[in-house]
C-alpha atoms as a PDB file:
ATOM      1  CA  UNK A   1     295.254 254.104  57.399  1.00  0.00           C
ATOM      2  CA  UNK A   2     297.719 255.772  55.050  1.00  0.00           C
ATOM      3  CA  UNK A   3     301.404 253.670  54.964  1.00  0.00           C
ATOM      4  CA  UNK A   4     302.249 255.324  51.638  1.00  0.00           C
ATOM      5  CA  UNK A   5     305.289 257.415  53.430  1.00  0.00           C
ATOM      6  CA  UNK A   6     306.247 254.282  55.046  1.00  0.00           C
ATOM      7  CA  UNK A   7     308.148 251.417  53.647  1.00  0.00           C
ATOM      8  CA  UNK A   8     307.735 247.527  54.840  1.00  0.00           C
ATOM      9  CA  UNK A   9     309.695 244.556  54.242  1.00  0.00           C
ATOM     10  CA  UNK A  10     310.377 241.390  56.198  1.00  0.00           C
ATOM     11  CA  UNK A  11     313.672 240.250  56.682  1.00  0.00           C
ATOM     12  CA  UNK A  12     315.119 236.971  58.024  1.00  0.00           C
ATOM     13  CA  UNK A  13     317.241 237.061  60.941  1.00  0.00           C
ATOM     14  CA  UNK A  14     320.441 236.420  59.329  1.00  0.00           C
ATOM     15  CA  UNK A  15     319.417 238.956  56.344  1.00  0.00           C
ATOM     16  CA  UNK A  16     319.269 241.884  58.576  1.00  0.00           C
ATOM     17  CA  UNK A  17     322.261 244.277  57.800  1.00  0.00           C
ATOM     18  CA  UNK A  18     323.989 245.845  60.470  1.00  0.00           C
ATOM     19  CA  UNK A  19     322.430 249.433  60.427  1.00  0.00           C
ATOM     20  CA  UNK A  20     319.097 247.864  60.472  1.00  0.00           C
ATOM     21  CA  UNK A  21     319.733 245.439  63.648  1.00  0.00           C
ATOM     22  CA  UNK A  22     321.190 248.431  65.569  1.00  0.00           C
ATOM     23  CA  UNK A  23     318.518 250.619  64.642  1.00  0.00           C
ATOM     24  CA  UNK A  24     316.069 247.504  65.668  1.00  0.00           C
ATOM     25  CA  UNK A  25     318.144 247.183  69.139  1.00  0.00           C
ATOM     26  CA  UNK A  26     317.740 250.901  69.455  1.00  0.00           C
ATOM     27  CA  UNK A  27     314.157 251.503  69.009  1.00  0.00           C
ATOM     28  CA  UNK A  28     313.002 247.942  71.738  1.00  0.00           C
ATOM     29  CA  UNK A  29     315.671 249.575  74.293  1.00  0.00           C
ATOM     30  CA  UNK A  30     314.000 252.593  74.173  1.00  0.00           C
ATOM     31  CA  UNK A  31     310.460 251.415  74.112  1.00  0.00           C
ATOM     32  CA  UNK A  32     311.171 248.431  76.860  1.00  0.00           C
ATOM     33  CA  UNK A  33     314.150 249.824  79.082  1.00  0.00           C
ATOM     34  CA  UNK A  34     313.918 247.219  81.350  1.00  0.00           C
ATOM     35  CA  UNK A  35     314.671 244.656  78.761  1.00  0.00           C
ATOM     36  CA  UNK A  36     318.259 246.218  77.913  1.00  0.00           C
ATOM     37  CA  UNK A  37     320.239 243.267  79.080  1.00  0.00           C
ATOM     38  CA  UNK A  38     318.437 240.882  76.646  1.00  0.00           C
ATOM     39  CA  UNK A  39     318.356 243.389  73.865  1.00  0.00           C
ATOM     40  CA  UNK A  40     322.076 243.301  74.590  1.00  0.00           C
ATOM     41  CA  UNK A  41     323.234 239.638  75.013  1.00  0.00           C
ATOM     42  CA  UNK A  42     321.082 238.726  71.720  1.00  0.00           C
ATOM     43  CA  UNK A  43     321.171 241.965  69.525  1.00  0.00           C
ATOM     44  CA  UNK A  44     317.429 241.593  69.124  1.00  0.00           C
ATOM     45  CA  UNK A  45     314.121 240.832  71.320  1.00  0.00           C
ATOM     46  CA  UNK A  46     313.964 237.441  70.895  1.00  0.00           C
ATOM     47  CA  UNK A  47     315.614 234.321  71.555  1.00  0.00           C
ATOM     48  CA  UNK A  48     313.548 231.955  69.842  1.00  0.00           C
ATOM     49  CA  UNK A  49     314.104 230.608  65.993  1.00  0.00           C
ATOM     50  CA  UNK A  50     313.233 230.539  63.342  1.00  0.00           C
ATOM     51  CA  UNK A  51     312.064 233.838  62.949  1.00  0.00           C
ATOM     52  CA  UNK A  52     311.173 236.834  60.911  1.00  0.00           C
ATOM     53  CA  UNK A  53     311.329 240.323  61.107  1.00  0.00           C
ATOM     54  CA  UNK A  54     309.255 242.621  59.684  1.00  0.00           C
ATOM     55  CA  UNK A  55     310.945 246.643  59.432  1.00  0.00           C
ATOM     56  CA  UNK A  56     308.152 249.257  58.838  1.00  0.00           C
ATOM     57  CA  UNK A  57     311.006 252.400  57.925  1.00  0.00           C
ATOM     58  CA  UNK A  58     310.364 256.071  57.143  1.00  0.00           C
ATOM     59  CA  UNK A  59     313.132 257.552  55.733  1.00  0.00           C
ATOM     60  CA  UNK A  60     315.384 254.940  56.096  1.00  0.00           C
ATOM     61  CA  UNK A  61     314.705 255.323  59.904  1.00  0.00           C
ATOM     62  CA  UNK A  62     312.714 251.881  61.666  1.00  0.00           C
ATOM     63  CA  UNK A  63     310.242 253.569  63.717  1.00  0.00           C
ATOM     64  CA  UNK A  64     308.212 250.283  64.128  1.00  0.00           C
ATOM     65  CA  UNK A  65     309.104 246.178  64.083  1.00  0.00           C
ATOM     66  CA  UNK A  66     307.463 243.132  64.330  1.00  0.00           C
ATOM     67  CA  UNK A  67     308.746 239.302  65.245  1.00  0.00           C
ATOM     68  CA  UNK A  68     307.321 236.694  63.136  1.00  0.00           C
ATOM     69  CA  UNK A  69     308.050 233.361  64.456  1.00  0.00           C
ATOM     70  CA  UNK A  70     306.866 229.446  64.380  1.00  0.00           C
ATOM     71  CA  UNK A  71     307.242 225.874  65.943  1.00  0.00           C
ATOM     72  CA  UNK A  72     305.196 222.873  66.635  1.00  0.00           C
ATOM     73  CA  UNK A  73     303.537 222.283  69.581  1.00  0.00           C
ATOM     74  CA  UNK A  74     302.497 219.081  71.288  1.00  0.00           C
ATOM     75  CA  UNK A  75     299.193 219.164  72.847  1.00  0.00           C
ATOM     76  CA  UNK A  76     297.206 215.820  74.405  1.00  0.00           C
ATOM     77  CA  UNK A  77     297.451 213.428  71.313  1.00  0.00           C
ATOM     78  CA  UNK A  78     298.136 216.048  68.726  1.00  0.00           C
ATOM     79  CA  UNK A  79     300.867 218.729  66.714  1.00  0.00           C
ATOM     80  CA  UNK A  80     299.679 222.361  66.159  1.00  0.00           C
ATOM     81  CA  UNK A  81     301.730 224.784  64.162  1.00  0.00           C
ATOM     82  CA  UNK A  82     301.588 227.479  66.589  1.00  0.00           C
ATOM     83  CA  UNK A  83     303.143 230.915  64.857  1.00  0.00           C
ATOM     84  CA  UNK A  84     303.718 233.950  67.189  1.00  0.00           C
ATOM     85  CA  UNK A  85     304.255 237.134  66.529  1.00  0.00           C
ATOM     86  CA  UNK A  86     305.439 240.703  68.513  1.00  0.00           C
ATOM     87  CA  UNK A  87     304.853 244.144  67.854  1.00  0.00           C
ATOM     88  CA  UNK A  88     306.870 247.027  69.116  1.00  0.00           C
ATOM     89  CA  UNK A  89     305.737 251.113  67.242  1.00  0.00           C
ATOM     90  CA  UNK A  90     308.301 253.816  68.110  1.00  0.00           C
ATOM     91  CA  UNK A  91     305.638 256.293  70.597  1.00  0.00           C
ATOM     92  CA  UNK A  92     306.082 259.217  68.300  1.00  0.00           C
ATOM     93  CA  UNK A  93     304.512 256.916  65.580  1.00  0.00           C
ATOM     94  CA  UNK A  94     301.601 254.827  66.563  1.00  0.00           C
ATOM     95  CA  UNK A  95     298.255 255.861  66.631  1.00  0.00           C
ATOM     96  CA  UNK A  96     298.997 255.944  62.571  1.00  0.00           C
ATOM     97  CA  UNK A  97     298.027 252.143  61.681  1.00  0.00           C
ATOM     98  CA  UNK A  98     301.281 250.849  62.232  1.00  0.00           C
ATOM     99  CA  UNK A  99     300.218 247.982  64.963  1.00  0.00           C
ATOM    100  CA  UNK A 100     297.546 247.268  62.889  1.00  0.00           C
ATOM    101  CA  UNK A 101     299.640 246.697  59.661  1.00  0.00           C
ATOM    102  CA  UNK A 102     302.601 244.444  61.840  1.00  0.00           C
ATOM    103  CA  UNK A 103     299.192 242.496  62.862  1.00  0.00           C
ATOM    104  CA  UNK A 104     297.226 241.978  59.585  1.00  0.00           C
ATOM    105  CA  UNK A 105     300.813 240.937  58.113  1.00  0.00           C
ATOM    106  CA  UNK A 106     301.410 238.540  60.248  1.00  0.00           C
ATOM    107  CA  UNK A 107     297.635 236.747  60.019  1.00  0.00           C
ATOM    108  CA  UNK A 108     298.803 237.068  56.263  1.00  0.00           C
ATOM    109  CA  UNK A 109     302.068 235.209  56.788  1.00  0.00           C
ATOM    110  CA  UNK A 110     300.975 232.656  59.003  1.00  0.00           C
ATOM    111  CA  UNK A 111     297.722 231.830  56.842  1.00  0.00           C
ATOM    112  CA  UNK A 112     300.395 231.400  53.931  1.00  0.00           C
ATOM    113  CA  UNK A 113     302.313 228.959  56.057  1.00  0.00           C
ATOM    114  CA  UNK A 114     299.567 226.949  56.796  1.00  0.00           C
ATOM    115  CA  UNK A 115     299.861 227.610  60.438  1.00  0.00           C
ATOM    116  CA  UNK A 116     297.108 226.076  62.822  1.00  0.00           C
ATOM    117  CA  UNK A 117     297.019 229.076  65.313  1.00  0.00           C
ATOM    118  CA  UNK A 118     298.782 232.593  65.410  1.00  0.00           C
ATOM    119  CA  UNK A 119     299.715 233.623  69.169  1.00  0.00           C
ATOM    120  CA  UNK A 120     300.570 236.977  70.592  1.00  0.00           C
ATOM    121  CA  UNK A 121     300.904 238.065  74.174  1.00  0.00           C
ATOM    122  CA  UNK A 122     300.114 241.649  76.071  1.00  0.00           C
ATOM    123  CA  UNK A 123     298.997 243.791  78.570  1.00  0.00           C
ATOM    124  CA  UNK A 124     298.765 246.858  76.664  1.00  0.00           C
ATOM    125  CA  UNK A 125     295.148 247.969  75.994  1.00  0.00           C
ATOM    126  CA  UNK A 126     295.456 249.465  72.220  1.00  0.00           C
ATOM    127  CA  UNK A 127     296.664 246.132  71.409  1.00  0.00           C
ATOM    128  CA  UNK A 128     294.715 244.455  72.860  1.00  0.00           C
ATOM    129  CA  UNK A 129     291.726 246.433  71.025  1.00  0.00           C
ATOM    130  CA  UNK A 130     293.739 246.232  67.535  1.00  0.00           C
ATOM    131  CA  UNK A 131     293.905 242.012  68.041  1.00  0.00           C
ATOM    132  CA  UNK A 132     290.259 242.227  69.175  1.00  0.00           C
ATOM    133  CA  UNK A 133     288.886 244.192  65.591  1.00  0.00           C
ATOM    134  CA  UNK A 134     291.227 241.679  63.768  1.00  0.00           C
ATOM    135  CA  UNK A 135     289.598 238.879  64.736  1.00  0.00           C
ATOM    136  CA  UNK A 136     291.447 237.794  67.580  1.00  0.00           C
ATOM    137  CA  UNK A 137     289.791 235.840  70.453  1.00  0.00           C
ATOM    138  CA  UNK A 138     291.651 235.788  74.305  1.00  0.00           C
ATOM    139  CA  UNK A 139     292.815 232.165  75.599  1.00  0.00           C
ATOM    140  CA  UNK A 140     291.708 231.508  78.516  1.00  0.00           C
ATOM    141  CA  UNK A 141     294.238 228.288  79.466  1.00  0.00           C
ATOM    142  CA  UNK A 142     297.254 229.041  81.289  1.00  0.00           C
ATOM    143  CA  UNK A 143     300.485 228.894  79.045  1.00  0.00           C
ATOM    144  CA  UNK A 144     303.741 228.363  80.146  1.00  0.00           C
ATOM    145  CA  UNK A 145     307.042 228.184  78.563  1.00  0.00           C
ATOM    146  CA  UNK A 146     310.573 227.636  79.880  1.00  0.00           C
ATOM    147  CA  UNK A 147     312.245 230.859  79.861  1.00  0.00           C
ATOM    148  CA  UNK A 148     315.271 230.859  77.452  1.00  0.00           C
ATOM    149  CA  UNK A 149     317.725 232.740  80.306  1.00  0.00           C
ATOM    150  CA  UNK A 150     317.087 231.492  83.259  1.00  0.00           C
ATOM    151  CA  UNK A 151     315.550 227.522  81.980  1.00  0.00           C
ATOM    152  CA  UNK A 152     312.745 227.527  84.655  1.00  0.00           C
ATOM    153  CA  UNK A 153     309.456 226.914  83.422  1.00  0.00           C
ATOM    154  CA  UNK A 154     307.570 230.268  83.868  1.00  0.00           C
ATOM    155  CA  UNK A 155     303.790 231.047  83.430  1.00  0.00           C
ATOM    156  CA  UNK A 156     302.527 233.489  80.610  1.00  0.00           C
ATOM    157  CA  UNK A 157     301.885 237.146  82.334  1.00  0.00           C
ATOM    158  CA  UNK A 158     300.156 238.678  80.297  1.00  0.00           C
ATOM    159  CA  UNK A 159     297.085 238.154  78.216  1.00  0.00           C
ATOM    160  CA  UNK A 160     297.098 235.427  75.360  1.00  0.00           C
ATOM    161  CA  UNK A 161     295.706 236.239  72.034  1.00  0.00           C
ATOM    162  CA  UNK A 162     295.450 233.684  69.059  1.00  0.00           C
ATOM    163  CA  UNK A 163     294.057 233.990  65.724  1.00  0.00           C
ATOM    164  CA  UNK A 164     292.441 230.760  64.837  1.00  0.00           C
ATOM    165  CA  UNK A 165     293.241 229.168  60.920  1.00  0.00           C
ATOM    166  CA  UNK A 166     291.570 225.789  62.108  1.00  0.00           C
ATOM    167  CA  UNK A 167     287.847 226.333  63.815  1.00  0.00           C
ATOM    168  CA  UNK A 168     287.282 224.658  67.150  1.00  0.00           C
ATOM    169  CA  UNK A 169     290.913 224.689  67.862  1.00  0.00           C
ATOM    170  CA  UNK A 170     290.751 227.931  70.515  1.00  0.00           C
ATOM    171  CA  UNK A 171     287.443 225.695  72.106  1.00  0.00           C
ATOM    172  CA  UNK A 172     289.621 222.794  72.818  1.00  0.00           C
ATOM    173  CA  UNK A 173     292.621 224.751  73.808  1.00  0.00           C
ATOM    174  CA  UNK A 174     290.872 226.140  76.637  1.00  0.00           C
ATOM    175  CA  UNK A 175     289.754 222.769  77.675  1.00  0.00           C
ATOM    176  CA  UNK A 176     293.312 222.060  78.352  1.00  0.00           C
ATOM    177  CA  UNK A 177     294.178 222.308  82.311  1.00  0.00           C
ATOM    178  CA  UNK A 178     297.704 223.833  80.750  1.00  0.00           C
ATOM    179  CA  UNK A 179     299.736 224.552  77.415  1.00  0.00           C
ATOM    180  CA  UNK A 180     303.267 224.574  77.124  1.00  0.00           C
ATOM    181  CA  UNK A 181     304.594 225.970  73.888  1.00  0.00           C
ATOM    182  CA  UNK A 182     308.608 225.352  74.883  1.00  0.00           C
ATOM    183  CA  UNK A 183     310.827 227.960  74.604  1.00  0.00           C
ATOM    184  CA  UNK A 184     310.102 231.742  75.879  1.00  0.00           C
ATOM    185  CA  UNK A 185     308.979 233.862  76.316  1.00  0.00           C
ATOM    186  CA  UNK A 186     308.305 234.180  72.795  1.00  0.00           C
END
């Protein structure tokens, strides 16, 4: 994997300057078309706070981003700090270690915020083979989350993924009959 033409930061929301949230709007309309009218209302792909955004640029140009966000989580008897994160590679650029990178930094960040589990959704079969080599294990529970537009509770479509920072946790996850991790999707 060579990133040396490629610059990466991450950026809070509120520190993103304007050419670099319409360059982020630009490239997630373009990759997910049918996600326009959220991209729109919210300037971003995401609803959910507090989050992070980390800008892989070439040139000055973002051909790849990546959400970084947390909460807690009540499950049973218990809190987990549950940290998400998304991954979206401009087509003319992946296959180049870009997904990978957006991946390993966010197991980075959320191991440096002392987070009990990293989640990540998909359907898409290269990521689901980059979260697999990383270390990544599927859930198998059912997840749902009340949807941030429309408040109905909603079940997770596509495949869970979570990165586990405290052993046994994924075990007794998928012992639970449901999760609910609050406000989605994420």
């Amino acid at each position: 994997m060579n990133l040396k033409q490629f610059s990466i930061s991450l950026k809070e929301d509120k520190k993103l300057s304007k050419k670099e949230k319409t360059q982020m709007h630009g490239l997630l309309v373009k990759m997910y078309p049918a996600f326009k009218s959220l991209f729109d209302k919210h300037g971003y792909y995401s609803t959910v706070r507090p989050q992070r955004n980390f800008l892989i640029k070439r040139d000055e140009m973002l051909v790849a981003t990546g959400k970084f966000l947390w909460r807690k989580v009540r499950l049973k008897n218990k809190t987990i700090k549950l940290f998400a994160f998304g991954m979206v590679v401009a087509k003319e650029y992946q296959n180049q270690g870009l997904g990978t990178k957006l991946a390993q930094l966010s197991i980075e960040n959320a191991r440096k915020r002392k987070a009990d589990i990293l989640y990540g959704s998909t359907s898409n079969p290269k990521v689901k083979k980059i979260l697999t080599k990383l270390g990544f294990q599927r859930l198998t529970a059912p997840v749902f989350y009340k949807d941030i537009t429309t408040k109905e509770i909603n079940k997770e479509r596509e495949f869970v993924y979570v990165f586990e920072f405290r052993q046994g946790l994924l075990e007794e996850l998928n012992a639970l009959p449901r999760i609910y991790i609050g406000l989605g999707p994420i």
